[in-house]
C-alpha atoms as a PDB file:
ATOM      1  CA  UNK A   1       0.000   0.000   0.000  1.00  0.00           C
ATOM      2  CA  UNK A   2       1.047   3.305  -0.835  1.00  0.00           C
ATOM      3  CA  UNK A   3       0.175   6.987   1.164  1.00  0.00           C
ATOM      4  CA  UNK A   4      -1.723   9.422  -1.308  1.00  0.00           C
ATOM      5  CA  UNK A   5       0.044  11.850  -3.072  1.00  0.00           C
ATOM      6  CA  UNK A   6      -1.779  15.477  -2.396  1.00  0.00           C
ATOM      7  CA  UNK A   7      -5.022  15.011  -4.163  1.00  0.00           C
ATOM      8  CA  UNK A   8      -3.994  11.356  -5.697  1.00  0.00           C
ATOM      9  CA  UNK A   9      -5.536   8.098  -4.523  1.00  0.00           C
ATOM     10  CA  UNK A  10      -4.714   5.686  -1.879  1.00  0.00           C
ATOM     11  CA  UNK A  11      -2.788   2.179  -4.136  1.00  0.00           C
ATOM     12  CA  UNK A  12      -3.177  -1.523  -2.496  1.00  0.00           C
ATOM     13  CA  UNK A  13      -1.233  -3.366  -5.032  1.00  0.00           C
ATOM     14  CA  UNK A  14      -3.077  -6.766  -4.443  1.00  0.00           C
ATOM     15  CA  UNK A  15       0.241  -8.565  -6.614  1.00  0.00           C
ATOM     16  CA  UNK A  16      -1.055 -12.167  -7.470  1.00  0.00           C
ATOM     17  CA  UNK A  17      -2.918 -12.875  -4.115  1.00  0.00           C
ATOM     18  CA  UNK A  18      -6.721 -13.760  -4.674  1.00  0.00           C
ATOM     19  CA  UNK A  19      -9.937 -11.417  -4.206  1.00  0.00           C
ATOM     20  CA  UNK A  20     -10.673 -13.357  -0.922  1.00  0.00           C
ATOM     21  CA  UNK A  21      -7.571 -11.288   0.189  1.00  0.00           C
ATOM     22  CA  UNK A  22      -7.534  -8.184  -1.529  1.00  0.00           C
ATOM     23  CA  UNK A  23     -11.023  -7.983  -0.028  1.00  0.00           C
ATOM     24  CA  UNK A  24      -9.932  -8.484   3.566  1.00  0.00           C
ATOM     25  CA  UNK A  25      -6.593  -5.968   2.839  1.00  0.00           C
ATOM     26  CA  UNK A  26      -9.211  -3.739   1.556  1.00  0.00           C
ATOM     27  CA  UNK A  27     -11.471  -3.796   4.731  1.00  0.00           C
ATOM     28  CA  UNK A  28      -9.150  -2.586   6.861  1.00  0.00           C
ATOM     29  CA  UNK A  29      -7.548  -0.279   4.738  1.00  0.00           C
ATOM     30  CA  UNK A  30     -10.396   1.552   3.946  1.00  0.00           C
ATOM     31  CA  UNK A  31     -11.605   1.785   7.784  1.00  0.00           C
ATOM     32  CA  UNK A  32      -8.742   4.322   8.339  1.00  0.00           C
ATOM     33  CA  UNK A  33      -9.658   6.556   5.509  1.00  0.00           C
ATOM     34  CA  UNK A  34     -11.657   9.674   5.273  1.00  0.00           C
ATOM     35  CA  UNK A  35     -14.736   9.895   3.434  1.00  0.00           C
ATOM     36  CA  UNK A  36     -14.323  10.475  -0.229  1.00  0.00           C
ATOM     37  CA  UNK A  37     -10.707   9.152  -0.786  1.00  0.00           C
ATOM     38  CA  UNK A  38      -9.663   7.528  -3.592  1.00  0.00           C
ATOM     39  CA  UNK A  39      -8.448   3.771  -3.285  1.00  0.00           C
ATOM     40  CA  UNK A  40      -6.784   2.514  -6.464  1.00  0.00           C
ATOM     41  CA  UNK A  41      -6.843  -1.257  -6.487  1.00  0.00           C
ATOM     42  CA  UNK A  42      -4.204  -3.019  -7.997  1.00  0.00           C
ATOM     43  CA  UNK A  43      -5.000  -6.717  -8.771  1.00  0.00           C
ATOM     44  CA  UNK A  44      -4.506  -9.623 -10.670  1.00  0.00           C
ATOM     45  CA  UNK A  45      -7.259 -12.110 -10.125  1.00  0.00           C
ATOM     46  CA  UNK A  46      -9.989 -12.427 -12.802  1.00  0.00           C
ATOM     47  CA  UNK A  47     -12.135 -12.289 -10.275  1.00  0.00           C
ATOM     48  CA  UNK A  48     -11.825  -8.549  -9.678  1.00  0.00           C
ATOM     49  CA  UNK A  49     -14.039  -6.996 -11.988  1.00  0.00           C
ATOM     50  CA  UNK A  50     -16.519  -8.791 -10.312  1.00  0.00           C
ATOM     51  CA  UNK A  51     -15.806  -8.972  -6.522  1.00  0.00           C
ATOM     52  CA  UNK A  52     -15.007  -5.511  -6.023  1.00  0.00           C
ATOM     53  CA  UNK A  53     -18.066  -3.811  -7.449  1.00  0.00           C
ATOM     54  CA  UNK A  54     -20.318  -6.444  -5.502  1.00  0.00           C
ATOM     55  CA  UNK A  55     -18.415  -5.813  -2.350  1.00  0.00           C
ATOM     56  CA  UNK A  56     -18.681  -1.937  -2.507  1.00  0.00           C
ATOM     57  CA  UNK A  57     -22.611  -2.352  -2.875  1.00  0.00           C
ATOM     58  CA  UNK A  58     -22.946  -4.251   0.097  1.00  0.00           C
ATOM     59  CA  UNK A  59     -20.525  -2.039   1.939  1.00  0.00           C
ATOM     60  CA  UNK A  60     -21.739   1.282   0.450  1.00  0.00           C
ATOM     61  CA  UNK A  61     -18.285   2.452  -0.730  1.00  0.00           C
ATOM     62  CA  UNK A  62     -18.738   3.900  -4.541  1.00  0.00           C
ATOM     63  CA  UNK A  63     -17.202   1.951  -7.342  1.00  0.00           C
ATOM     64  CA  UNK A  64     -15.684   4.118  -9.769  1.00  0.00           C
ATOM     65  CA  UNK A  65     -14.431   1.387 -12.037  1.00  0.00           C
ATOM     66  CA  UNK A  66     -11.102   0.147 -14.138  1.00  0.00           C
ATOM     67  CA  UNK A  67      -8.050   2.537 -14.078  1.00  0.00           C
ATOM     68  CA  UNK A  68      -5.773   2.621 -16.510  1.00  0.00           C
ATOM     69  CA  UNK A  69      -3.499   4.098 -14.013  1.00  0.00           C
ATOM     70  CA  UNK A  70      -1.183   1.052 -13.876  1.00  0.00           C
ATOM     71  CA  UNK A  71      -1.168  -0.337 -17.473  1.00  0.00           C
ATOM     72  CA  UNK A  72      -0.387  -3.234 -18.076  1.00  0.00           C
ATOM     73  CA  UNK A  73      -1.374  -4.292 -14.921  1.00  0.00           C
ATOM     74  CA  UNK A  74      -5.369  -4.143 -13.991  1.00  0.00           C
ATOM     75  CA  UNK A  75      -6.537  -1.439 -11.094  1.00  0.00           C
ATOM     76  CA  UNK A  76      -9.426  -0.325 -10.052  1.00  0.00           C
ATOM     77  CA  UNK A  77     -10.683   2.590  -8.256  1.00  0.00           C
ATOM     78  CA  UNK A  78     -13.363   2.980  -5.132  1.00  0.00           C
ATOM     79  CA  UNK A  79     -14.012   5.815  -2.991  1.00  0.00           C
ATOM     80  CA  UNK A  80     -14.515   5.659   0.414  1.00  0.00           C
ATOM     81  CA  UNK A  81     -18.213   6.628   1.701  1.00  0.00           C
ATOM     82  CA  UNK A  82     -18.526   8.211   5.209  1.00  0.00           C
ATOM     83  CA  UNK A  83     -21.892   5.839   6.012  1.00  0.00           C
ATOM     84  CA  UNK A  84     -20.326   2.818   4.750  1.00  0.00           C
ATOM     85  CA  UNK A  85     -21.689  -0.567   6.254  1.00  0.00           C
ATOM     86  CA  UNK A  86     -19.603  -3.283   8.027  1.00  0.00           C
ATOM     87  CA  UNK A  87     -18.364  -6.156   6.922  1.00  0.00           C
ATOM     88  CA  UNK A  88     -17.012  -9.103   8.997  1.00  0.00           C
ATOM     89  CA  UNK A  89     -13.286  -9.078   9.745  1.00  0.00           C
ATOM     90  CA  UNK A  90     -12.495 -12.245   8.737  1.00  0.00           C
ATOM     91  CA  UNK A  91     -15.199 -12.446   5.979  1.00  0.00           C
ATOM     92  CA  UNK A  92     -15.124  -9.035   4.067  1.00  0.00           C
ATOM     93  CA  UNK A  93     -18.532 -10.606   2.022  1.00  0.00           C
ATOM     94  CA  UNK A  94     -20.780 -10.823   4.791  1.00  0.00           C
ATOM     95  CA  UNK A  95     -22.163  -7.658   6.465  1.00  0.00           C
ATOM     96  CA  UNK A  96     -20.811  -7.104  10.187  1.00  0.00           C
ATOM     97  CA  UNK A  97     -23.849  -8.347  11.810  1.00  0.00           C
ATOM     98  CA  UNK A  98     -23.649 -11.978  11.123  1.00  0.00           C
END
């Protein structure tokens, strides 16, 4: 993970690790940030396109979609909502009260 530039966007560079991860690195990342930053998401799984979107509707973060920040590499970009909902710790999928 890399600190924001002034006025860029927060980078998790998920590497080769798996959406299950990235997911969990993303929770907690994102529960330190303010409201309305920017979180580039680095990652490699195919699964990405799909997970993240899903996982920022049940959370209430907004997906803003691919980057091509990074090229070649795949990112995509969130931003942080102030009301977002919890998820559980260990199990980024399911909402915090299960």
């Amino acid at each position: 993970m890399s600190a924001p530039s002034p006025g860029g966007p927060v980078v998790l560079d998920g590497g080769d690790r798996r959406c299950v991860q990235l997911l969990i690195e993303l929770r907690r990342l994102v529960n330190g940030l303010a409201p309305g930053t920017v979180v580039h998401l680095i990652a490699s799984d195919p699964a990405a396109p799909i997970d993240l979107p899903a996982w920022c509707h049940l959370t209430g973060h907004t997906y803003l979609g691919p980057t091509g920040a990074y090229t070649p590499r795949s990112a995509y970009a969130l931003a942080v909502a102030a009301d977002a909902r919890s998820t559980a710790a260990d199990r980024p999928w399911h909402s915090g009260d299960r």
